[in-house]
C-alpha atoms as a PDB file:
ATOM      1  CA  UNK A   1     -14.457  14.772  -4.491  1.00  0.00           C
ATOM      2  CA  UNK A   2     -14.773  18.909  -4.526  1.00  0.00           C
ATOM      3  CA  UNK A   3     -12.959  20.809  -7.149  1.00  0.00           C
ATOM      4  CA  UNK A   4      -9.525  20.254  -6.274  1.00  0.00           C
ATOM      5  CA  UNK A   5      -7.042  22.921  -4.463  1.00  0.00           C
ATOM      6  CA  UNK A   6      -4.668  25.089  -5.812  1.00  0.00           C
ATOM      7  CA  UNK A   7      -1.955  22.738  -7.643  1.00  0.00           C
ATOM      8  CA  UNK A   8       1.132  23.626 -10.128  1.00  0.00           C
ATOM      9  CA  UNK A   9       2.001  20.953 -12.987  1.00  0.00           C
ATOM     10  CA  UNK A  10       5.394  21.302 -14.318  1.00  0.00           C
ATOM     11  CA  UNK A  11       8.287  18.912 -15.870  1.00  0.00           C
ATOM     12  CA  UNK A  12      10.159  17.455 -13.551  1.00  0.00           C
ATOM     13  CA  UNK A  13      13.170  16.132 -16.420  1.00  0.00           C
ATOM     14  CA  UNK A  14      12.535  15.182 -19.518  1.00  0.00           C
ATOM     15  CA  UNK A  15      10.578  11.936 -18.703  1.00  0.00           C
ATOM     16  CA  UNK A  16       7.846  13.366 -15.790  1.00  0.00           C
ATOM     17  CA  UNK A  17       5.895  15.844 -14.995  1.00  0.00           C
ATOM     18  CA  UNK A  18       4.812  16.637 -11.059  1.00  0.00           C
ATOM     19  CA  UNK A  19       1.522  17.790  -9.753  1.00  0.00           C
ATOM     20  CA  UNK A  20       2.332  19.799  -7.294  1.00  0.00           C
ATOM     21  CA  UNK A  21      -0.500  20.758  -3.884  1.00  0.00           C
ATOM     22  CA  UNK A  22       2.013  23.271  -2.001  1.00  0.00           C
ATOM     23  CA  UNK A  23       4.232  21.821   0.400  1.00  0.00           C
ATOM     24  CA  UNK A  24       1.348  21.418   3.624  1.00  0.00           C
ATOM     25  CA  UNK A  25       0.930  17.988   4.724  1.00  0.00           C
ATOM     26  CA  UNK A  26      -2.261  17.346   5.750  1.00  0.00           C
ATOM     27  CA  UNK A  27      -4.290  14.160   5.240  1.00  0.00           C
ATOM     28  CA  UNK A  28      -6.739  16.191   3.141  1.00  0.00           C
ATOM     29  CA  UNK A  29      -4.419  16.905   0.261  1.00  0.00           C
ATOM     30  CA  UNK A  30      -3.099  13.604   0.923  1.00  0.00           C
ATOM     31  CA  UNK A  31      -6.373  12.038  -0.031  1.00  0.00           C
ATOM     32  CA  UNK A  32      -6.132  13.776  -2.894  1.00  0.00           C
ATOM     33  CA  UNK A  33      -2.900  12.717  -3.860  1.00  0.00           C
ATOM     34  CA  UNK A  34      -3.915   8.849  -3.039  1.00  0.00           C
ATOM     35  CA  UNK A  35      -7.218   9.352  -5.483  1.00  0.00           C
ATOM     36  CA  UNK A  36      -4.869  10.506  -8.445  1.00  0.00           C
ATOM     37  CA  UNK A  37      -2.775   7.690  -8.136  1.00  0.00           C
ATOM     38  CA  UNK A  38      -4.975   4.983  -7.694  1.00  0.00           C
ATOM     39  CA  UNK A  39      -6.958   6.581 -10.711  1.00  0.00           C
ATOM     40  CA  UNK A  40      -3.586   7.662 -12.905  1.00  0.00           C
ATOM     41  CA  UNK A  41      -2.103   3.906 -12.500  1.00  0.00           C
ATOM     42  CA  UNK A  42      -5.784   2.233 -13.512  1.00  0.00           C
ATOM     43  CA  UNK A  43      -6.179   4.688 -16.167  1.00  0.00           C
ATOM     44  CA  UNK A  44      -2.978   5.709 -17.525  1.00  0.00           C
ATOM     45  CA  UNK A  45      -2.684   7.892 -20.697  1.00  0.00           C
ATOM     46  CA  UNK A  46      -0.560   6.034 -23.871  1.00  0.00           C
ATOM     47  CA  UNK A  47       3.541   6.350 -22.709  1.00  0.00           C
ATOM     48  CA  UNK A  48       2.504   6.608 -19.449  1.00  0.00           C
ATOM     49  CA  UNK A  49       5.127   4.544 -17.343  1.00  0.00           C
ATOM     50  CA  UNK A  50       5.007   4.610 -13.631  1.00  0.00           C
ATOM     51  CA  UNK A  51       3.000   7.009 -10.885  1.00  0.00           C
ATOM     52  CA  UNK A  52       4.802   7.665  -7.918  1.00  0.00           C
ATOM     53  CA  UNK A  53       3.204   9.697  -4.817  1.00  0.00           C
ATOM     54  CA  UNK A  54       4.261  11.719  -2.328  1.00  0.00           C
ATOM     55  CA  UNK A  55       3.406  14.054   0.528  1.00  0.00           C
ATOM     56  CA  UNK A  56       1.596  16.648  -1.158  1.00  0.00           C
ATOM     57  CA  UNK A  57       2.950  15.709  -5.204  1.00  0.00           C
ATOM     58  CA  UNK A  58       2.087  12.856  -7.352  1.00  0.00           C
ATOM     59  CA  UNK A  59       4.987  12.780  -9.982  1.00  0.00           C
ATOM     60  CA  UNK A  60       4.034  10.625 -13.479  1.00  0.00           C
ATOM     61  CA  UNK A  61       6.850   9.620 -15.451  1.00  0.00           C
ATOM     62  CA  UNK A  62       6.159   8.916 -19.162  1.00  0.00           C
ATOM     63  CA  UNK A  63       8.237   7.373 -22.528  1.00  0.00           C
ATOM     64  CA  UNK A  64       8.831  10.095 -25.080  1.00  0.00           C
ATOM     65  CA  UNK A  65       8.809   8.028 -28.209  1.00  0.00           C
ATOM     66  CA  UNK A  66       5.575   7.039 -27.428  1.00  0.00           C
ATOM     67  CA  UNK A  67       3.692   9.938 -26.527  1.00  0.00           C
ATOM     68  CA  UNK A  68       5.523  11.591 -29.767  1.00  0.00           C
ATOM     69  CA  UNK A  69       2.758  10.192 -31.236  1.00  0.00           C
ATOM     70  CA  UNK A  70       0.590  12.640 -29.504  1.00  0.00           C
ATOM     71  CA  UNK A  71       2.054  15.988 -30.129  1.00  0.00           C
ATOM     72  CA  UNK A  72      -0.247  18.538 -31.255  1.00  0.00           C
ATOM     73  CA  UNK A  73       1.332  21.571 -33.781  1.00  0.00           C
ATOM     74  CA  UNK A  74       4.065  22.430 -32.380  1.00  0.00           C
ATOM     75  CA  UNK A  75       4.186  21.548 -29.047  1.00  0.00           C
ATOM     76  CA  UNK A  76       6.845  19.916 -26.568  1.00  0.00           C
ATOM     77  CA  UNK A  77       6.585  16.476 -25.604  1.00  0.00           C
ATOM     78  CA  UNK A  78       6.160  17.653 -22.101  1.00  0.00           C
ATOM     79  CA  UNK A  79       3.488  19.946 -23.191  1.00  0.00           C
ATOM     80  CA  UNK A  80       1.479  16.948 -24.757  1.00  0.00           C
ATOM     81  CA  UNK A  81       2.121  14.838 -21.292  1.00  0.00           C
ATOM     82  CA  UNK A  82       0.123  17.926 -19.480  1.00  0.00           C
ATOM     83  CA  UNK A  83      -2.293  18.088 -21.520  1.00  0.00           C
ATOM     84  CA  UNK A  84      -2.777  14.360 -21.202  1.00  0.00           C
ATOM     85  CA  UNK A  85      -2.450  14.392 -17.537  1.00  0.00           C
ATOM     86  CA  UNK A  86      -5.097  17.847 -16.999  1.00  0.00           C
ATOM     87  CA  UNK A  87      -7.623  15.659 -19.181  1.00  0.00           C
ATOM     88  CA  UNK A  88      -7.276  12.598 -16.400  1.00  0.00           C
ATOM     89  CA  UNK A  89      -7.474  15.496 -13.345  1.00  0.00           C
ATOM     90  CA  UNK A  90     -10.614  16.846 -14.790  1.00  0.00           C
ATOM     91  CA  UNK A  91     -12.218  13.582 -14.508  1.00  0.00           C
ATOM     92  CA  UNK A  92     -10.599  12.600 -10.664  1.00  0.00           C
ATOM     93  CA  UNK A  93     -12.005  16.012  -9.783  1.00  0.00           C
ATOM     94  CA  UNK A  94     -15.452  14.723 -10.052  1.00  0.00           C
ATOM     95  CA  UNK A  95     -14.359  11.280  -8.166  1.00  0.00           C
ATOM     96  CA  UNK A  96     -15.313  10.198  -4.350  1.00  0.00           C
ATOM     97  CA  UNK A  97     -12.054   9.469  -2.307  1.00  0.00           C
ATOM     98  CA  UNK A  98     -11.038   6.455  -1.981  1.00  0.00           C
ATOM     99  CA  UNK A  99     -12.369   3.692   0.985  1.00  0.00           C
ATOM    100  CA  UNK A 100      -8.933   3.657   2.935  1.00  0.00           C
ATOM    101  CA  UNK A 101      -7.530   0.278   4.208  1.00  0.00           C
ATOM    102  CA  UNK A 102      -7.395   0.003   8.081  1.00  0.00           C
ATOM    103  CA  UNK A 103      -4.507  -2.435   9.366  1.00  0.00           C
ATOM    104  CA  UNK A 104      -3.986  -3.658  12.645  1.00  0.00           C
ATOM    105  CA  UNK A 105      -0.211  -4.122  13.145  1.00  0.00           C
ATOM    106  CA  UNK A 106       1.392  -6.091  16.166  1.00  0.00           C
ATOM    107  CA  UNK A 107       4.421  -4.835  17.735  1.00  0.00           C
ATOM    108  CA  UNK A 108       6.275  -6.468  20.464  1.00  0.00           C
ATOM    109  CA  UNK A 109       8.054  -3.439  22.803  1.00  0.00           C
ATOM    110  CA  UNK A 110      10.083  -5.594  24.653  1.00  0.00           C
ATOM    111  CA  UNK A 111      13.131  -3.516  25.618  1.00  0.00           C
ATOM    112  CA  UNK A 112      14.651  -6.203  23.262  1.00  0.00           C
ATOM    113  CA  UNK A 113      13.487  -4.882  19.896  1.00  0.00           C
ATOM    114  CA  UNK A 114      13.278  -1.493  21.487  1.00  0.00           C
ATOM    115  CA  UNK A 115      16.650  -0.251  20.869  1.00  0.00           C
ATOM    116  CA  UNK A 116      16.000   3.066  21.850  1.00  0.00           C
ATOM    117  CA  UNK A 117      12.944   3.107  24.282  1.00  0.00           C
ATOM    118  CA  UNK A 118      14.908   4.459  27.351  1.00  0.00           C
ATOM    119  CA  UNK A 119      16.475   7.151  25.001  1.00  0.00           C
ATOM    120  CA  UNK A 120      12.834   8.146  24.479  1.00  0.00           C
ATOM    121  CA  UNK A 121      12.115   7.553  28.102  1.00  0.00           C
ATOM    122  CA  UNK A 122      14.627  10.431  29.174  1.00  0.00           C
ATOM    123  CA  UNK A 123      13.370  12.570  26.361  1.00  0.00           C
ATOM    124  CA  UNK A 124      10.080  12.478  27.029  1.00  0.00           C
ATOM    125  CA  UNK A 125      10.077  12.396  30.516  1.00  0.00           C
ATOM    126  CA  UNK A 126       7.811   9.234  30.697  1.00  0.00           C
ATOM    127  CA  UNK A 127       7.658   6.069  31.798  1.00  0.00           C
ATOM    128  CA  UNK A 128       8.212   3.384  28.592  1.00  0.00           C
ATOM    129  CA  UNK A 129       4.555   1.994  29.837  1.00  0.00           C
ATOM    130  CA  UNK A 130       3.287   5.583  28.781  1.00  0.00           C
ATOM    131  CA  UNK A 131       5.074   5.957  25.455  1.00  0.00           C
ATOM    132  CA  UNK A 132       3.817   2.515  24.479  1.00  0.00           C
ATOM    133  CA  UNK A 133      -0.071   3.008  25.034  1.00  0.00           C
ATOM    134  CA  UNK A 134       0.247   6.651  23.676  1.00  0.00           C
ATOM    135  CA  UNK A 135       2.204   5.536  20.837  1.00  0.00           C
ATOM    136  CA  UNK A 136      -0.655   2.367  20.339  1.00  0.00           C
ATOM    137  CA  UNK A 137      -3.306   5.143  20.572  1.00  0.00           C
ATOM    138  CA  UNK A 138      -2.819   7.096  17.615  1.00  0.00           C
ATOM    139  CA  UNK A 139      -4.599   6.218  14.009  1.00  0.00           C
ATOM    140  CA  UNK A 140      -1.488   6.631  11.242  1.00  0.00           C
ATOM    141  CA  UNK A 141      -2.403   7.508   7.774  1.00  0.00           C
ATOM    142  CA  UNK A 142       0.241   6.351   5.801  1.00  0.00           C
ATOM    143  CA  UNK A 143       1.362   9.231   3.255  1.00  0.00           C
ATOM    144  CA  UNK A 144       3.583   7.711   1.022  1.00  0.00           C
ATOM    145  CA  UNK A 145       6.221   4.503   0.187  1.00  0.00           C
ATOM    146  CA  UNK A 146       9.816   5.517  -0.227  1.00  0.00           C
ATOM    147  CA  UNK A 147      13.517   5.039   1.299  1.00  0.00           C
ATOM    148  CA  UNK A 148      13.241   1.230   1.555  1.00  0.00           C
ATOM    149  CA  UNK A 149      10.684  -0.887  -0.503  1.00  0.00           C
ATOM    150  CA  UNK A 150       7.715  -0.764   1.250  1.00  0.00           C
ATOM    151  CA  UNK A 151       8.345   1.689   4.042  1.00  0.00           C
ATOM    152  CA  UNK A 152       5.206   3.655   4.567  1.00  0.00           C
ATOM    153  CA  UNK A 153       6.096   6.805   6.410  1.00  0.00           C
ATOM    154  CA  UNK A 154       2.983   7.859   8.599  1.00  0.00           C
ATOM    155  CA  UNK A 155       1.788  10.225  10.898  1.00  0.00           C
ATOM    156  CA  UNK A 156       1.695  11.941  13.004  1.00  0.00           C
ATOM    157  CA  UNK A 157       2.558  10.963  16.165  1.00  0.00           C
ATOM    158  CA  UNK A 158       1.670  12.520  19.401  1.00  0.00           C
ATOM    159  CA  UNK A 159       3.233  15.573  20.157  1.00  0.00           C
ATOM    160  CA  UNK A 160       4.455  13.765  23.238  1.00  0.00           C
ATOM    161  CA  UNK A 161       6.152  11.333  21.197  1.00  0.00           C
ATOM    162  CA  UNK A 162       8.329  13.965  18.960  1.00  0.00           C
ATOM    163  CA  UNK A 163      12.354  12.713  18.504  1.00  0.00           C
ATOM    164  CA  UNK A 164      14.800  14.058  16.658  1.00  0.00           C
ATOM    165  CA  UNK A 165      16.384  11.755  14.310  1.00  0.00           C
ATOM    166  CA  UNK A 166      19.681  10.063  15.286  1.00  0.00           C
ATOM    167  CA  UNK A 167      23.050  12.521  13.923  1.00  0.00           C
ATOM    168  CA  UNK A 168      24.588   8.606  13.533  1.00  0.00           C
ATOM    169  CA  UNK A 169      22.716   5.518  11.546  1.00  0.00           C
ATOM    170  CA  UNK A 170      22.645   2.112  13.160  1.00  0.00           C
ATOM    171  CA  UNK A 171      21.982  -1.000  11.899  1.00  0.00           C
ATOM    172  CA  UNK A 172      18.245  -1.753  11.444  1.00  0.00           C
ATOM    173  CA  UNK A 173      16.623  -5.178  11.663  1.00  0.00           C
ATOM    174  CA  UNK A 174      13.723  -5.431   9.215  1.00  0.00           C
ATOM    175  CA  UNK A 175      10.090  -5.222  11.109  1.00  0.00           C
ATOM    176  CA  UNK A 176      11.556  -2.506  13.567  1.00  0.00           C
ATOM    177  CA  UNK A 177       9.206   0.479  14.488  1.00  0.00           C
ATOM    178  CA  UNK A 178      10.568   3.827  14.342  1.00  0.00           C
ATOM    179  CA  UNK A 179      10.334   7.215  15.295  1.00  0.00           C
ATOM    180  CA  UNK A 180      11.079  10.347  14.146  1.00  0.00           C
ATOM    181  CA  UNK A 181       9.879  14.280  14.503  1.00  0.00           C
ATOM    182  CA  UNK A 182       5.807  13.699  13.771  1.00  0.00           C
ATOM    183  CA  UNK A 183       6.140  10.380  11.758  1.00  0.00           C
ATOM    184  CA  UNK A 184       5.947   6.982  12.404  1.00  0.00           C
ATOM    185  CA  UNK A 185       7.616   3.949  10.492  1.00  0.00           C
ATOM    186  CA  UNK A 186       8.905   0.015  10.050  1.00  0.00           C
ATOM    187  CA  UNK A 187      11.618  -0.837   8.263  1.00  0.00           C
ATOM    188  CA  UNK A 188      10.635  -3.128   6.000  1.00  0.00           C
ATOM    189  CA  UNK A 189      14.051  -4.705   5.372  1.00  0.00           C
ATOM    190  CA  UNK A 190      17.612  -4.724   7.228  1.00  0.00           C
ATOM    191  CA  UNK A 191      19.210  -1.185   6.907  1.00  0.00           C
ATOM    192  CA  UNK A 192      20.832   1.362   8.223  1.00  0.00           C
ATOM    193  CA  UNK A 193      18.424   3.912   9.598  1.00  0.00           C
ATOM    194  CA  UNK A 194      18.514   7.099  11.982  1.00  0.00           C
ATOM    195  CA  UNK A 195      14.943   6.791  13.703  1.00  0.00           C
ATOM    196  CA  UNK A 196      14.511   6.008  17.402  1.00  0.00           C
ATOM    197  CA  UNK A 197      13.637   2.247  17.615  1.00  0.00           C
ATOM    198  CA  UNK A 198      10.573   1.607  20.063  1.00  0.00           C
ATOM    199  CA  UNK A 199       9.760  -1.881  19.013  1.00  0.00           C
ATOM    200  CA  UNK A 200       9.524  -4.621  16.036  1.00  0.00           C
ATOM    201  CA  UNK A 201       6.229  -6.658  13.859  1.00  0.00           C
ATOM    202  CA  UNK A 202       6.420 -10.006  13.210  1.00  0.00           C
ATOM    203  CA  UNK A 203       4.615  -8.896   9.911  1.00  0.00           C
ATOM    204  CA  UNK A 204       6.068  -9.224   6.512  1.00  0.00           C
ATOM    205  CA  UNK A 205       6.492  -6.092   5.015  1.00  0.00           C
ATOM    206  CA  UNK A 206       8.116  -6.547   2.073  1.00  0.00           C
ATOM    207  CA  UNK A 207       8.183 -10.536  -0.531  1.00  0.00           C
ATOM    208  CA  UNK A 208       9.448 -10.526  -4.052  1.00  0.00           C
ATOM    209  CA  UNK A 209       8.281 -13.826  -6.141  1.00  0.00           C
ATOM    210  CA  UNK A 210      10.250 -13.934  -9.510  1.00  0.00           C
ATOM    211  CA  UNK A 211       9.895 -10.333 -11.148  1.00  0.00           C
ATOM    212  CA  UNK A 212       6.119  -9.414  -8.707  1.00  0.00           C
ATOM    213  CA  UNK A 213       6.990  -7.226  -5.542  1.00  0.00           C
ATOM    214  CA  UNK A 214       4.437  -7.147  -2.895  1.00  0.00           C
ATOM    215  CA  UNK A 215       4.488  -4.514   0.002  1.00  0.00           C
ATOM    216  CA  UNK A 216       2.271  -4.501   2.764  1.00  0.00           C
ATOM    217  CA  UNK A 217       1.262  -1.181   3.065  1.00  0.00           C
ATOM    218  CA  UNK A 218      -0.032   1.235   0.514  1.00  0.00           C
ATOM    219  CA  UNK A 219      -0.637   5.147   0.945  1.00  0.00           C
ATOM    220  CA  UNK A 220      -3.578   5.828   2.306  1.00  0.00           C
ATOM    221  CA  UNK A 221      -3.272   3.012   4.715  1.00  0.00           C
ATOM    222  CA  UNK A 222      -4.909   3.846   8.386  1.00  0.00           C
ATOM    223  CA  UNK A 223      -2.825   2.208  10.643  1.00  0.00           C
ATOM    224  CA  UNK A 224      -3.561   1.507  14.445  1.00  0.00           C
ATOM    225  CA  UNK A 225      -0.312  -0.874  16.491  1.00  0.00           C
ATOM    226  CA  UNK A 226      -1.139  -2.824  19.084  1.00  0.00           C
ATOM    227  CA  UNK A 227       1.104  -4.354  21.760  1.00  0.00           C
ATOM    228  CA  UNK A 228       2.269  -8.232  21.901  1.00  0.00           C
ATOM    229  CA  UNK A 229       4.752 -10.174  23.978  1.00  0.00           C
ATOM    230  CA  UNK A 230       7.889 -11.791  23.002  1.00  0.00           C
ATOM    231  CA  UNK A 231       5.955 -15.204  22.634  1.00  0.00           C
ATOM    232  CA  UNK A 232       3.230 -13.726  20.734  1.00  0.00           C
ATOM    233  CA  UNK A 233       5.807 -12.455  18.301  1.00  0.00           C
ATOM    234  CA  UNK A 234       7.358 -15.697  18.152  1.00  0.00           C
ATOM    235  CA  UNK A 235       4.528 -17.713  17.234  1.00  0.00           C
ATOM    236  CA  UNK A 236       3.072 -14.994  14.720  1.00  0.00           C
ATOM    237  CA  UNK A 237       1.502 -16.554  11.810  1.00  0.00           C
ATOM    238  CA  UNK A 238       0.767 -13.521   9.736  1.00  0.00           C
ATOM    239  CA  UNK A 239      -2.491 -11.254   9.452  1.00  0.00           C
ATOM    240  CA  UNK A 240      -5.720 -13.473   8.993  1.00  0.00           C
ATOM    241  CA  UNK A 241      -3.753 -16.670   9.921  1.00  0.00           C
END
């Protein structure tokens, strides 16, 4: 990795501090947002508690009492979680980006699952044949988790494709593709959600087992969908089954 953009670091509370890349998404600060966390959460600084990313931030949230230990003259407790955190960007700074995951994901567009496909239809002006193979076209990046456990919002989709979110939620069945503005999604669980529904995965996004969480996707994630039928969906065993 090239010395990194522009960024501002600041406390974000009295447990976190945020890195900060400006407020452009584009997948090359993105990268650089997935290279901090993947480094932050292998390497993390004494107090350090969780590393959350996002668009174009990566916030770390710390434990006081700990890093008390750490406090230099008279500094804040914030002050000695910067100081921590600038000595871990120095060293990312001089790191590769990260080999990014490509998943193939199978969605079944049966008018069925998708809810909303003739609302797209009369946005778009096209035919639902045409909104499926331009929407199975695109390769997503997935730029960060959030909302639901395990929903990866991603982007962008075709211009073609843009919707405006729904002014009413509906219910959501978990594995249903969305789509809303330039991004992409599947709710990974059963919720109420305002994105246009255009189809659902048999995949499992989102297991628990005791107190261990597992999500399919992680940011960074390049994502390509490709269509099945209704008895393909059925019979899904899972990726690599």
């Amino acid at each position: 990795m090239h010395s990194l953009p522009p960024y501002s670091i600041f406390s974000s509370g009295d447990m976190a501090i945020t890195i900060e890349f400006g407020h452009q998404i584009n997948p090359g600060v993105n990268e650089i947002i997935n290279t901090l966390y993947h480094y932050f959460t292998g390497n993390p600084f004494r107090g350090c508690i969780e590393v959350v990313p996002a668009y174009t931030s990566i916030t770390i949230y710390y434990d006081p009492l700990i890093l008390s230990g750490q406090v230099l003259n008279n500094e804040t407790i914030s002050a000695t979680a910067i100081r921590e955190i600038e000595k871990l960007i120095q060293v990312v700074s001089k790191l590769q980006p990260l080999q990014n995951r490509e998943i193939n994901v199978p969605v079944c567009y049966d008018p069925t699952f998708a809810l909303d496909i003739t609302t797209i239809a009369d946005h778009t002006k096209m035919s639902p044949a045409k909104i499926i193979a331009i929407h199975c076209a695109v390769r997503y990046r997935v730029y960060m988790l959030g909302f639901l456990p395990g929903f990866a919002y991603m982007g962008e989709v075709d211009k073609r494709l843009y919707m405006p979110r729904k002014k009413l939620p509906q219910k959501i069945a978990a594995g249903s593709v969305g789509i809303t503005g330039k991004q992409t999604g599947i709710y990974p669980l059963n919720s109420p959600g305002g994105w246009n529904i255009i189809g659902r995965t048999p995949e499992q996004l989102f297991e628990t087992s005791g107190d261990t969480i597992q999500t399919f996707f992680e940011p960074g994630d390049i994502v390509q969908f490709y269509p099945i039928s209704i008895n393909e969906f059925k019979n899904y065993k899972g990726r690599g089954a």
